[in-house]
C-alpha atoms as a PDB file:
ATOM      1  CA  UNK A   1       0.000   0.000   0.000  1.00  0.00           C
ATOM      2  CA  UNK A   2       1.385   3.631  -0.776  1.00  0.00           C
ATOM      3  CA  UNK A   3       0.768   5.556   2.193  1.00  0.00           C
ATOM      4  CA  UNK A   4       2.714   8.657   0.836  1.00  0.00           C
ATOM      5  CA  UNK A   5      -0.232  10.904   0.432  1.00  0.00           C
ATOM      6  CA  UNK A   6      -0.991   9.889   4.050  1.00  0.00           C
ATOM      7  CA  UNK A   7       2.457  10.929   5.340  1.00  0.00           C
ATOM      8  CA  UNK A   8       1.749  14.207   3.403  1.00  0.00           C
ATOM      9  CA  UNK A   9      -1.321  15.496   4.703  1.00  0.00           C
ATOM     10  CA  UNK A  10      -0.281  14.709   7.937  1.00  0.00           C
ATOM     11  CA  UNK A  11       2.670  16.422   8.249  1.00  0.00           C
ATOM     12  CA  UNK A  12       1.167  19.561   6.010  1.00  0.00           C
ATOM     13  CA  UNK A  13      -1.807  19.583   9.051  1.00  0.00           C
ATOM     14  CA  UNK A  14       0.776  19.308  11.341  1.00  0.00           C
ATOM     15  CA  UNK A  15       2.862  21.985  10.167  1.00  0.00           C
ATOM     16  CA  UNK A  16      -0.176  24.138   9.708  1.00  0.00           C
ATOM     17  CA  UNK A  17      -0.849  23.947  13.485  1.00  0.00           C
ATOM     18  CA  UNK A  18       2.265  25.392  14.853  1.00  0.00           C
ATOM     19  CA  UNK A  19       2.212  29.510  15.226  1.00  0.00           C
ATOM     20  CA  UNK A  20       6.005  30.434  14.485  1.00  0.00           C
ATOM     21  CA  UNK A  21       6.445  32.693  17.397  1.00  0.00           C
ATOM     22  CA  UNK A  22       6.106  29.141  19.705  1.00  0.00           C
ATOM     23  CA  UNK A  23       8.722  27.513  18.857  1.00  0.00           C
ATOM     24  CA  UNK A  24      10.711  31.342  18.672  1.00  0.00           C
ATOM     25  CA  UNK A  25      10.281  31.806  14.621  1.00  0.00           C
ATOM     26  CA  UNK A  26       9.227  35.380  13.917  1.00  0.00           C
ATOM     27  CA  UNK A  27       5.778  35.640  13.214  1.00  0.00           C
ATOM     28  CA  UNK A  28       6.059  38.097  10.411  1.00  0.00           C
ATOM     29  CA  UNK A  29       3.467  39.842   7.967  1.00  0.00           C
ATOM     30  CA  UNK A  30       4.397  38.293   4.648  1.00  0.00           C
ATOM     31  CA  UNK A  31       2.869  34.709   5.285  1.00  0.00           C
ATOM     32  CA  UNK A  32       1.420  32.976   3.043  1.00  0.00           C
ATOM     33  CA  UNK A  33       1.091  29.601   4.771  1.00  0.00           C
ATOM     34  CA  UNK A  34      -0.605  28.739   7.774  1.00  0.00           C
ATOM     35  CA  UNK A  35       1.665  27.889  10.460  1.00  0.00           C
ATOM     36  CA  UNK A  36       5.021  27.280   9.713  1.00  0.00           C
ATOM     37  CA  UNK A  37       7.116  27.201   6.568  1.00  0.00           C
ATOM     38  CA  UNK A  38       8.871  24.057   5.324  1.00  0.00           C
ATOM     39  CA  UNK A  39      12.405  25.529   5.500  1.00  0.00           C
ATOM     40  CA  UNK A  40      11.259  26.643   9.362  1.00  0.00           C
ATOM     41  CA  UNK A  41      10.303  22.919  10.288  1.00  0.00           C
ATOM     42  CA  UNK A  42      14.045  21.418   8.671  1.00  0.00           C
ATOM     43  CA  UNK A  43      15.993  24.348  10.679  1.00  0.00           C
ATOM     44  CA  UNK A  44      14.119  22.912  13.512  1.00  0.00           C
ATOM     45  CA  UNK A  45      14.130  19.478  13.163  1.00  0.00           C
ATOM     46  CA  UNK A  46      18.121  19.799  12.079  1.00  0.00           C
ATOM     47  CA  UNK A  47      17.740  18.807   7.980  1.00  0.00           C
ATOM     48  CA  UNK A  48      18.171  20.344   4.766  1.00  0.00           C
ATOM     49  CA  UNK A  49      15.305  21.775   3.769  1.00  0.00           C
ATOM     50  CA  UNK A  50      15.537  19.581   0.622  1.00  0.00           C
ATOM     51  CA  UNK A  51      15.395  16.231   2.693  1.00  0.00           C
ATOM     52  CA  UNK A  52      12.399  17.556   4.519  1.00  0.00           C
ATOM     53  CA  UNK A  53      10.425  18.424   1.727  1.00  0.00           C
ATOM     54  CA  UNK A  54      11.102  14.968   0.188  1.00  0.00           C
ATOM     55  CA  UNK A  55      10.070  13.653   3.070  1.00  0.00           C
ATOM     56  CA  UNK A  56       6.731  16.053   3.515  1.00  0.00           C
ATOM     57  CA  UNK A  57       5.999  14.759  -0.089  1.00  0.00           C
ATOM     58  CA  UNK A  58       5.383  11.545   1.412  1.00  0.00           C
ATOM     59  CA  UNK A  59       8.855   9.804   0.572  1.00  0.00           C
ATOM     60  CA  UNK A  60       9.213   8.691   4.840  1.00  0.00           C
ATOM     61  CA  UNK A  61      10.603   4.930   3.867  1.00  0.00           C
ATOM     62  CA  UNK A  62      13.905   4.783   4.875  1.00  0.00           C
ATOM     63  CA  UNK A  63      13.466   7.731   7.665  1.00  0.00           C
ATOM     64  CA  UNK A  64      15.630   7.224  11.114  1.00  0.00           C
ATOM     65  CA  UNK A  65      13.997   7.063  13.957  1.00  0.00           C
ATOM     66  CA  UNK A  66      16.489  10.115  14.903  1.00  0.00           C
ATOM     67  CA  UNK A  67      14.902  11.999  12.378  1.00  0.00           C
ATOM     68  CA  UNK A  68      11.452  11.224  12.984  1.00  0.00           C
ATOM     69  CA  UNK A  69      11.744  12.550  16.148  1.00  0.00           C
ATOM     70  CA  UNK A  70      13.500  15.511  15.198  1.00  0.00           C
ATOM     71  CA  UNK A  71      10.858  16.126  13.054  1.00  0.00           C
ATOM     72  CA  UNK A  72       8.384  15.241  16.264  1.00  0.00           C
ATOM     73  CA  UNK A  73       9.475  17.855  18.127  1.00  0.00           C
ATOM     74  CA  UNK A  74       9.828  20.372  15.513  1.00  0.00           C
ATOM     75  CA  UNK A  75       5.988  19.975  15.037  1.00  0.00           C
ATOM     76  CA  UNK A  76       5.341  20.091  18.732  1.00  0.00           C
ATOM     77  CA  UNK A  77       3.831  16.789  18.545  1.00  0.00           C
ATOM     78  CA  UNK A  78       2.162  14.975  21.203  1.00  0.00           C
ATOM     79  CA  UNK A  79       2.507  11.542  21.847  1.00  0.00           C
ATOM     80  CA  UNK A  80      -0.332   9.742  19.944  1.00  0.00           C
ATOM     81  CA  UNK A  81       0.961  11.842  17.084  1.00  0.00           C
ATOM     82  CA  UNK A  82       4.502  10.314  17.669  1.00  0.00           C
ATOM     83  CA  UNK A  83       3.029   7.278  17.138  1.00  0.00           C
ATOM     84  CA  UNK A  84       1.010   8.270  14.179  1.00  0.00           C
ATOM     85  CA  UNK A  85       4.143   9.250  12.515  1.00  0.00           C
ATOM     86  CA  UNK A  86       6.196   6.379  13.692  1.00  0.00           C
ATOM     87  CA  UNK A  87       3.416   4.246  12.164  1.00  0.00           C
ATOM     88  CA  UNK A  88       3.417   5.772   8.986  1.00  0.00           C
ATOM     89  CA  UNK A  89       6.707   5.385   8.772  1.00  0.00           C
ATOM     90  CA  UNK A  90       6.698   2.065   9.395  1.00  0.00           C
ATOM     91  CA  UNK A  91       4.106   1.497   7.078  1.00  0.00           C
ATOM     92  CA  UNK A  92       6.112   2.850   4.111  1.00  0.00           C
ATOM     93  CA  UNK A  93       9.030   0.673   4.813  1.00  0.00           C
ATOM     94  CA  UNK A  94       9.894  -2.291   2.388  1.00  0.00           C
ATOM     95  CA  UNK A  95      10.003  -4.428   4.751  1.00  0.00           C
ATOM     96  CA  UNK A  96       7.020  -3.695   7.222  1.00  0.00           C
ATOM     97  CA  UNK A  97       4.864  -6.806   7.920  1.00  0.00           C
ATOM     98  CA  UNK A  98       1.229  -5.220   8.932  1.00  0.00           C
ATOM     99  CA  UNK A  99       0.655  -6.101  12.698  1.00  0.00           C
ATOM    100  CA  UNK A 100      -1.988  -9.439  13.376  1.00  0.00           C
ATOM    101  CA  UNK A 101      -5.550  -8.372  13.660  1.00  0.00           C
ATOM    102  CA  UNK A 102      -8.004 -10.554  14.223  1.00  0.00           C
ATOM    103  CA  UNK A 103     -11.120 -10.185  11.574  1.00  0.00           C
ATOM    104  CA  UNK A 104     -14.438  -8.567  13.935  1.00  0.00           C
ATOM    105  CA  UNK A 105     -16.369 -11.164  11.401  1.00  0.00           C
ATOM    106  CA  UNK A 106     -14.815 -14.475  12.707  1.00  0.00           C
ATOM    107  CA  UNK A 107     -13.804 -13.116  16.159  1.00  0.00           C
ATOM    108  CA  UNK A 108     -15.423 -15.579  18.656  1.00  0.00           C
ATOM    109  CA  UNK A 109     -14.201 -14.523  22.768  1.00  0.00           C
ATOM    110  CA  UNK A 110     -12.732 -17.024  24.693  1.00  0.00           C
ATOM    111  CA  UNK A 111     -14.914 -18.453  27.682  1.00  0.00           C
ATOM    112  CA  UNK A 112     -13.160 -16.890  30.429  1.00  0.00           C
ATOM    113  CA  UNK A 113     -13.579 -13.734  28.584  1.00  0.00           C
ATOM    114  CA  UNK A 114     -17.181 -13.270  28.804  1.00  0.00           C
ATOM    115  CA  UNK A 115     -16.792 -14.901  32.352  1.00  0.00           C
ATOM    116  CA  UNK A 116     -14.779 -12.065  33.391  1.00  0.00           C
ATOM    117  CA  UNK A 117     -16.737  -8.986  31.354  1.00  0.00           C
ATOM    118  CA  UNK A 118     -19.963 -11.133  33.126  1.00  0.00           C
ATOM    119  CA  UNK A 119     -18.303 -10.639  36.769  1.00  0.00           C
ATOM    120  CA  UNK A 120     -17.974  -6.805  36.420  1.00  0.00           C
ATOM    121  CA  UNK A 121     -21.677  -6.128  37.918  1.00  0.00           C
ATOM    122  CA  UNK A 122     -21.223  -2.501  38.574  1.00  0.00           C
ATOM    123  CA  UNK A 123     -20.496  -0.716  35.222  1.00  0.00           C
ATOM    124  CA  UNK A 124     -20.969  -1.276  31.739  1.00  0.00           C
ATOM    125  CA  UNK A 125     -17.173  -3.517  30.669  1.00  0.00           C
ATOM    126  CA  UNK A 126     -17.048  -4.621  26.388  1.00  0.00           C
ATOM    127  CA  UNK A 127     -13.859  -5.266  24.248  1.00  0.00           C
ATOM    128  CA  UNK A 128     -13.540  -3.786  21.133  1.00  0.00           C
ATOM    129  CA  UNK A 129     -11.416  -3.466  18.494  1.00  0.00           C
ATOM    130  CA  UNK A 130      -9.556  -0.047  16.566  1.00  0.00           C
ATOM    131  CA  UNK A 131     -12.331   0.182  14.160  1.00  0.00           C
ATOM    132  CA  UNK A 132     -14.550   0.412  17.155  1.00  0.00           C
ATOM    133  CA  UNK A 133     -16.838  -2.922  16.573  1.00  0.00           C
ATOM    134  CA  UNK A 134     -18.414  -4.401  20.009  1.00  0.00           C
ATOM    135  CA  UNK A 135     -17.020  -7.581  20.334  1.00  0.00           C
ATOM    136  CA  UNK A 136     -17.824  -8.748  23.789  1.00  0.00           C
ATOM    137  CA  UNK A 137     -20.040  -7.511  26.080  1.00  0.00           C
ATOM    138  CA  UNK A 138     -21.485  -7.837  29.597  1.00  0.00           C
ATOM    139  CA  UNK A 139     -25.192  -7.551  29.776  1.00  0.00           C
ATOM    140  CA  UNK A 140     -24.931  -3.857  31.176  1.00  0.00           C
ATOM    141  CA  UNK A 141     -22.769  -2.826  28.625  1.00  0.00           C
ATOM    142  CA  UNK A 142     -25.056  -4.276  25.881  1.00  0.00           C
ATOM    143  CA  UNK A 143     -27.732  -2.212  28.024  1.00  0.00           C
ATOM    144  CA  UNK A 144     -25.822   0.707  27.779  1.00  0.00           C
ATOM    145  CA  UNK A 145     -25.488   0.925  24.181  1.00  0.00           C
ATOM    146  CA  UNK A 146     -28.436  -0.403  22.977  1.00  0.00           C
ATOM    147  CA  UNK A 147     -28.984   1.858  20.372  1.00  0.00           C
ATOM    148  CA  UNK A 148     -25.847   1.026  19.189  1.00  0.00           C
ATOM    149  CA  UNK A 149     -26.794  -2.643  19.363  1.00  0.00           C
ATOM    150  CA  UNK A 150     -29.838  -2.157  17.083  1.00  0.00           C
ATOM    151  CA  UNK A 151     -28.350   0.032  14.643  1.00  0.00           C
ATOM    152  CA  UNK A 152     -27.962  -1.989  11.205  1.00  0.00           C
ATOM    153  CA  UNK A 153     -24.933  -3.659  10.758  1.00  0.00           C
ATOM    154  CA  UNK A 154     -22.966  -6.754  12.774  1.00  0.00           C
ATOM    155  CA  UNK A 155     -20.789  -6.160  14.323  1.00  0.00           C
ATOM    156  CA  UNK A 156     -22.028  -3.415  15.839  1.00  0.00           C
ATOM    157  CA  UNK A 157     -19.797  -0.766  15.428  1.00  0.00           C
ATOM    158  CA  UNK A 158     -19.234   2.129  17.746  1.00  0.00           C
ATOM    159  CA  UNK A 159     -18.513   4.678  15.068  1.00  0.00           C
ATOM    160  CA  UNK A 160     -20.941   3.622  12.628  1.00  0.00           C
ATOM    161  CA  UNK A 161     -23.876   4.225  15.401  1.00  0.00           C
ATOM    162  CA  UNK A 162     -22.368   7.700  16.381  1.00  0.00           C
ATOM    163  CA  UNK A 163     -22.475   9.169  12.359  1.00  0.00           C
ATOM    164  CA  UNK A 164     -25.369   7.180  10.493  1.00  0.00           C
ATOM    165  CA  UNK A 165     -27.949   6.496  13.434  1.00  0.00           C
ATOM    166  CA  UNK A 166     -29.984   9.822  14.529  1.00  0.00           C
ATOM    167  CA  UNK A 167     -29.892   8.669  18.113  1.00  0.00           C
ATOM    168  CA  UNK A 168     -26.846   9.056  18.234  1.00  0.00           C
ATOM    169  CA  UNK A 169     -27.371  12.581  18.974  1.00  0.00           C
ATOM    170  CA  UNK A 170     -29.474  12.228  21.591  1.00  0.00           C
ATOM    171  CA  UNK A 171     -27.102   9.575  23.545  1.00  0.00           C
ATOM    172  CA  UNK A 172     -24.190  11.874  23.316  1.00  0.00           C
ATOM    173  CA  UNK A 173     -25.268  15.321  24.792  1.00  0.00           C
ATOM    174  CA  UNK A 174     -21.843  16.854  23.616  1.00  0.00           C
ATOM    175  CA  UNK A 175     -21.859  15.257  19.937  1.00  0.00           C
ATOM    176  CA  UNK A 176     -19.465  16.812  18.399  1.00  0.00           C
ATOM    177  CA  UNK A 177     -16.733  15.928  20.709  1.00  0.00           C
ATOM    178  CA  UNK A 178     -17.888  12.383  20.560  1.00  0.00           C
ATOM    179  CA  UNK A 179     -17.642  12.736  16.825  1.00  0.00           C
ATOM    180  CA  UNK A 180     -14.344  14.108  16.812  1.00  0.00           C
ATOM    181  CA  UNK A 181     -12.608  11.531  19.382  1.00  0.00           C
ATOM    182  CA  UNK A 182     -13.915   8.350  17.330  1.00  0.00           C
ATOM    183  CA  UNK A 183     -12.515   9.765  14.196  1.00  0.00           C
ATOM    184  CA  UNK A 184      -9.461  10.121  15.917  1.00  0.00           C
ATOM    185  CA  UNK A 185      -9.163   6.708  16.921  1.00  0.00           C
ATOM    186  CA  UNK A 186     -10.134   5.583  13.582  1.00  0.00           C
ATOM    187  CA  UNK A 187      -7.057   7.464  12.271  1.00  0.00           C
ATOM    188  CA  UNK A 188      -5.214   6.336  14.944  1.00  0.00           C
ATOM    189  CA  UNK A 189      -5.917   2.884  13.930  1.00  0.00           C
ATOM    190  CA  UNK A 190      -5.126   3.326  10.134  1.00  0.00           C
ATOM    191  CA  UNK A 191      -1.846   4.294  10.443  1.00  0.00           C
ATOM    192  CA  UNK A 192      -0.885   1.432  12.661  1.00  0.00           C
ATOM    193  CA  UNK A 193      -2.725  -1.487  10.318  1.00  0.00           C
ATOM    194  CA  UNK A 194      -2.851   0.581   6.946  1.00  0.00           C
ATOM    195  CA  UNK A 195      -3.701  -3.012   5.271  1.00  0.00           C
ATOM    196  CA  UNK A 196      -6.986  -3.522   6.856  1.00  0.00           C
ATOM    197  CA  UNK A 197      -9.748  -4.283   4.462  1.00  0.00           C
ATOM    198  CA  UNK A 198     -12.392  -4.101   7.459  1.00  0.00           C
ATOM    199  CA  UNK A 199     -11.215  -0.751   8.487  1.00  0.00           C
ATOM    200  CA  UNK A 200     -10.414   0.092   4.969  1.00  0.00           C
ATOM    201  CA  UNK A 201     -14.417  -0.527   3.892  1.00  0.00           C
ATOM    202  CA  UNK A 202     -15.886   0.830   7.230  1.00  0.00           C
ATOM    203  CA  UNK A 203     -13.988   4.526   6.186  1.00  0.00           C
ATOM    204  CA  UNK A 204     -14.984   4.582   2.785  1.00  0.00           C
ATOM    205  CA  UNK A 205     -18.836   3.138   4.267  1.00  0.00           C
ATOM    206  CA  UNK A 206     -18.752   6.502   6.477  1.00  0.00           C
ATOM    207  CA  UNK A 207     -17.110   8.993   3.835  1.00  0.00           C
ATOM    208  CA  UNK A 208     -19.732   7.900   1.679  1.00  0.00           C
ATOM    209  CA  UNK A 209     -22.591   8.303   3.955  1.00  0.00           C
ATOM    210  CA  UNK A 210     -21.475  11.377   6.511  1.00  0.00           C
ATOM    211  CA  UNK A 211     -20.633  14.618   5.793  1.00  0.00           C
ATOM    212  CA  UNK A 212     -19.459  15.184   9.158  1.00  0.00           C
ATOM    213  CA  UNK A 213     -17.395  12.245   9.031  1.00  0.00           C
ATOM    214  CA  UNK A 214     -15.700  13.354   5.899  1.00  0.00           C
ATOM    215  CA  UNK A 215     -14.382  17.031   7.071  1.00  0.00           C
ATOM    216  CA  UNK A 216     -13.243  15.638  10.701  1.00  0.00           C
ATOM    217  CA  UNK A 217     -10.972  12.713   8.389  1.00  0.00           C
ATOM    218  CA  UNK A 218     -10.034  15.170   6.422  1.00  0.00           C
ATOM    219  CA  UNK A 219      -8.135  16.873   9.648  1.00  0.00           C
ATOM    220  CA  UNK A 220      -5.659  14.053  10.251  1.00  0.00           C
ATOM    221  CA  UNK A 221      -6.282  14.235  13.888  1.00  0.00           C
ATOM    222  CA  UNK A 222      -4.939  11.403  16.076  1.00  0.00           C
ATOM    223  CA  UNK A 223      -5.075  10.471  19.933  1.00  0.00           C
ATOM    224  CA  UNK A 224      -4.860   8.200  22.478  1.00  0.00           C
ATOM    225  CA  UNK A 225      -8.304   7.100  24.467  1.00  0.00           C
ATOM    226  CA  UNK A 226      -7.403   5.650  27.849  1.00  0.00           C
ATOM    227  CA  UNK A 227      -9.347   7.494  30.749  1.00  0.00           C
ATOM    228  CA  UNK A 228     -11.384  10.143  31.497  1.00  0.00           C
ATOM    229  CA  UNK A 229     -14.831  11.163  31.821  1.00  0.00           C
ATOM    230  CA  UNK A 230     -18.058  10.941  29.474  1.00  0.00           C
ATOM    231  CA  UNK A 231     -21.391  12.109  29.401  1.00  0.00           C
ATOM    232  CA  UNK A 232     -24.419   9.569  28.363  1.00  0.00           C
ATOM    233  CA  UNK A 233     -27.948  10.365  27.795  1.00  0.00           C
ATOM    234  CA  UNK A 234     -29.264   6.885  27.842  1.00  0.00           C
ATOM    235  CA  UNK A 235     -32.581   6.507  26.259  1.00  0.00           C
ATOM    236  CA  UNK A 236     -33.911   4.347  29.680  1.00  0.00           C
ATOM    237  CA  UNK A 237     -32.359   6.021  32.677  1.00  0.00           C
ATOM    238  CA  UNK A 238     -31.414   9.838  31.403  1.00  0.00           C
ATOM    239  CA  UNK A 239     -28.391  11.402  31.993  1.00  0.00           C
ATOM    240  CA  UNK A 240     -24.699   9.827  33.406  1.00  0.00           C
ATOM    241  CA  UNK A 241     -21.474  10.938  33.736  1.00  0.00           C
ATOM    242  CA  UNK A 242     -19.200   7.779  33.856  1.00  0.00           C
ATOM    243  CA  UNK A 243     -15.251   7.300  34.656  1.00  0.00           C
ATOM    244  CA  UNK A 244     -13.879   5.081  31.568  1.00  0.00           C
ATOM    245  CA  UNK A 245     -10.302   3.196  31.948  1.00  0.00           C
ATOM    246  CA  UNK A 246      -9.480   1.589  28.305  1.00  0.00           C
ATOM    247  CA  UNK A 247      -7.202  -1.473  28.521  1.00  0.00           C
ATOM    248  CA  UNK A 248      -5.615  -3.281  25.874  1.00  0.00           C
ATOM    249  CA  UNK A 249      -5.460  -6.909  26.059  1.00  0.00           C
ATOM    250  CA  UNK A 250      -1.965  -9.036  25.922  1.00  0.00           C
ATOM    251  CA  UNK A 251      -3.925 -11.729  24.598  1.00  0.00           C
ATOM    252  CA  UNK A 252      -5.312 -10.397  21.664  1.00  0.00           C
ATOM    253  CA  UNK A 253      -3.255  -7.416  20.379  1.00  0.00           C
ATOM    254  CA  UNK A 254      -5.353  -4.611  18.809  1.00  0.00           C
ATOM    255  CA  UNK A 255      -8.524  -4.796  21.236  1.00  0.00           C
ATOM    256  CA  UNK A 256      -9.135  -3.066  24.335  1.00  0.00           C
ATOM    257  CA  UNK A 257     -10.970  -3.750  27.590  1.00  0.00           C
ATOM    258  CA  UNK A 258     -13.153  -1.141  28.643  1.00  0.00           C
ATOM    259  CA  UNK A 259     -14.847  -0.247  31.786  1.00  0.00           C
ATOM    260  CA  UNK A 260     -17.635   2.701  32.306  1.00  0.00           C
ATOM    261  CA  UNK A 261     -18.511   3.219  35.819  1.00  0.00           C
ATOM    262  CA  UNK A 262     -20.167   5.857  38.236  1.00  0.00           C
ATOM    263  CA  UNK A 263     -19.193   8.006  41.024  1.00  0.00           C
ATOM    264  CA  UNK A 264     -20.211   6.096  44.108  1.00  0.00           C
ATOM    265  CA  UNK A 265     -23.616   7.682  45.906  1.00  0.00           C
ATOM    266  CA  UNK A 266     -23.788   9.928  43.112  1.00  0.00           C
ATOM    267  CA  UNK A 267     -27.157  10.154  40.958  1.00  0.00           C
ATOM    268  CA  UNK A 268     -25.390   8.931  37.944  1.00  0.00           C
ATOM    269  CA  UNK A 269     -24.237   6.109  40.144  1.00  0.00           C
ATOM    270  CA  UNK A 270     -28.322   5.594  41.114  1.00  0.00           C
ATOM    271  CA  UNK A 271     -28.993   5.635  37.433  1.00  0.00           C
ATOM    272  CA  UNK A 272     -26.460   2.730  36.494  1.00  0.00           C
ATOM    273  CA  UNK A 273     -28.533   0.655  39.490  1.00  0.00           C
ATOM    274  CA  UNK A 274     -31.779   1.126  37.447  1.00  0.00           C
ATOM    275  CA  UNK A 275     -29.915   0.313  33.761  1.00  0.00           C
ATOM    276  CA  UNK A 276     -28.140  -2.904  35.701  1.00  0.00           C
ATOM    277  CA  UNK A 277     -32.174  -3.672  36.888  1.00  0.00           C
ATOM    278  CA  UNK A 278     -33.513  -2.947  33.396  1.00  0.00           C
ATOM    279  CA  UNK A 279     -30.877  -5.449  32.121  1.00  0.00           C
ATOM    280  CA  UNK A 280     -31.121  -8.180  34.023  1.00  0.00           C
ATOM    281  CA  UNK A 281     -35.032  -8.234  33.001  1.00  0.00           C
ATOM    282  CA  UNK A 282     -34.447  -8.057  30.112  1.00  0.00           C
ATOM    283  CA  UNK A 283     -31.233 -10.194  29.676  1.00  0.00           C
ATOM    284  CA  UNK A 284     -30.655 -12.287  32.286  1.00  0.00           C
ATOM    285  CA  UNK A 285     -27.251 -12.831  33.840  1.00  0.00           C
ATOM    286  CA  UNK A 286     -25.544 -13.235  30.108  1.00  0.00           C
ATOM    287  CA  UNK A 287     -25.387 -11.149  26.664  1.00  0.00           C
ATOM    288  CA  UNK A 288     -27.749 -12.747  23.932  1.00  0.00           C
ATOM    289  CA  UNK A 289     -26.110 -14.592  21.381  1.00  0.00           C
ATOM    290  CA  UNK A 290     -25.582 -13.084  17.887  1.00  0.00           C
ATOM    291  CA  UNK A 291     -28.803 -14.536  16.660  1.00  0.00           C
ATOM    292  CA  UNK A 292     -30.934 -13.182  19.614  1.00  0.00           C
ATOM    293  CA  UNK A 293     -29.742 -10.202  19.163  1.00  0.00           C
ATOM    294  CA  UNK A 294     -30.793  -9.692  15.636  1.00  0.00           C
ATOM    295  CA  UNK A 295     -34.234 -11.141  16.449  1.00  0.00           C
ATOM    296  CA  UNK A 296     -34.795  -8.691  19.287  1.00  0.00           C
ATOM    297  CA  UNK A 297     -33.939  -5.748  16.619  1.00  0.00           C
ATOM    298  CA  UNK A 298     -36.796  -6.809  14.173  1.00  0.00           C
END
């Protein structure tokens, strides 16, 4: 795969997001780029100004990791967009093997698995992968996004709910920044296993169908999603604000272990009580199988 017209945009909206005067370039009044100039970037990062623009063309194979993070700090990058360009980089090389991904369409978890997602009572806990399908699921996380669950489409697919299903806007008070954080992890993802068909067809599925989706790609924003804080308007129990801690797995390289849960005695905490009563009525103590799950949807 040539990834050079990756490397290029991302370095261009890289370069674009640097003002001069921070990293102690005079600002000027003759500008006619955005940000910095190329020749700026290689006096920063150290090069010629001839390599760098070779290499801002997209021509990275071959790159040192000494210059890549020259060229890191010149950009004032942070460090999922390190990686990013670490991953392209590796990406262009000759000899690159793409990392092993298991397909979402033949991924069946392991007993314990569910056993231990099953245990976690108190919180909604899944696995999914870096194009965001639900692969495994306690029953209050299949609660918890059960919009997302009856959106068309298996697996479901975290980013496919949040642009093609109109819900989507009422489950995630603050939208936008949902929008813009699963994009990033899309992009994220597509520089580190550029040779995914899955991922490859779920982009082009959402270009297609989503404006939205479309300018925020276009932006070549990357992070990393480990912890923090969310807001939820669930369609049962109203509004939450949950803790999330991602994990990824040893086992199964590419996925990540997820866990939502409330402040204790809080009313969001009082709400997760009624969504982990609401499941087990309607669930049980396990997730429906795949075939269940459609049936329920019809």
């Amino acid at each position: 795969m040539d990834n050079r017209a990756e490397v290029r945009e991302f370095l261009i909206s890289r370069r674009a997001q640097v003002a001069p005067e921070h990293v102690g370039m005079p600002a000027g009044t003759n500008r006619r780029v955005k940000g910095l100039r190329r020749s700026e970037v290689a006096t920063l990062a150290g090069l010629s100004v001839e390599y760098y623009t070779r290499l801002e063309r997209g021509v990275i194979s071959g790159a040192s990791p000494q210059v890549l993070e020259s060229i890191a700090r010149a950009l004032c990058l942070d460090d999922a967009e390190r990686a990013h360009l670490f991953d392209l980089a590796q990406a262009a090389s000759p000899v690159a093997r793409p990392p092993r991904r298991r397909s979402s369409k033949s991924y069946v978890p392991h007993q314990s698995l569910q056993w231990a997602l099953d245990s976690i009572t108190a919180g909604p806990a899944f696995v999914r992968n870096g194009r965001m399908d639900l692969l495994a699921a306690n029953p209050l996380a299949r609660a918890f996004y059960k919009d997302c669950y009856e959106t068309p489409g298996r697996p479901p697919n975290i980013a496919r709910f949040t642009f093609l299903a109109g819900r989507a806007h009422e489950f995630y008070p603050d939208w936008d920044a949902f929008a813009e954080v699963t994009v990033a992890i899309l992009r994220s993802e597509a520089g580190r296993d550029p040779h995914n068909k899955e991922l490859h067809d779920l982009i082009g599925e959402l270009s297609t169908r989503s404006e939205e989706f479309r300018r925020r790609w276009g932006a070549h924003n990357v992070r990393h999603h480990g912890a923090g804080f969310k807001t939820f308007n669930h369609p049962i129990v109203g509004e939450m604000t949950l803790a999330f801690e991602g994990l990824e797995m040893a086992a199964e390289p590419g996925m990540t272990l997820t866990i939502y849960t409330a402040e204790p005695g809080s009313p969001s905490a009082e709400r997760m009580q009624l969504l982990a009563s609401w499941a087990a009525s309607e669930y049980g103590n396990a997730v429906p199988s795949e075939s269940e799950s459609t049936h329920r949807t019809r």
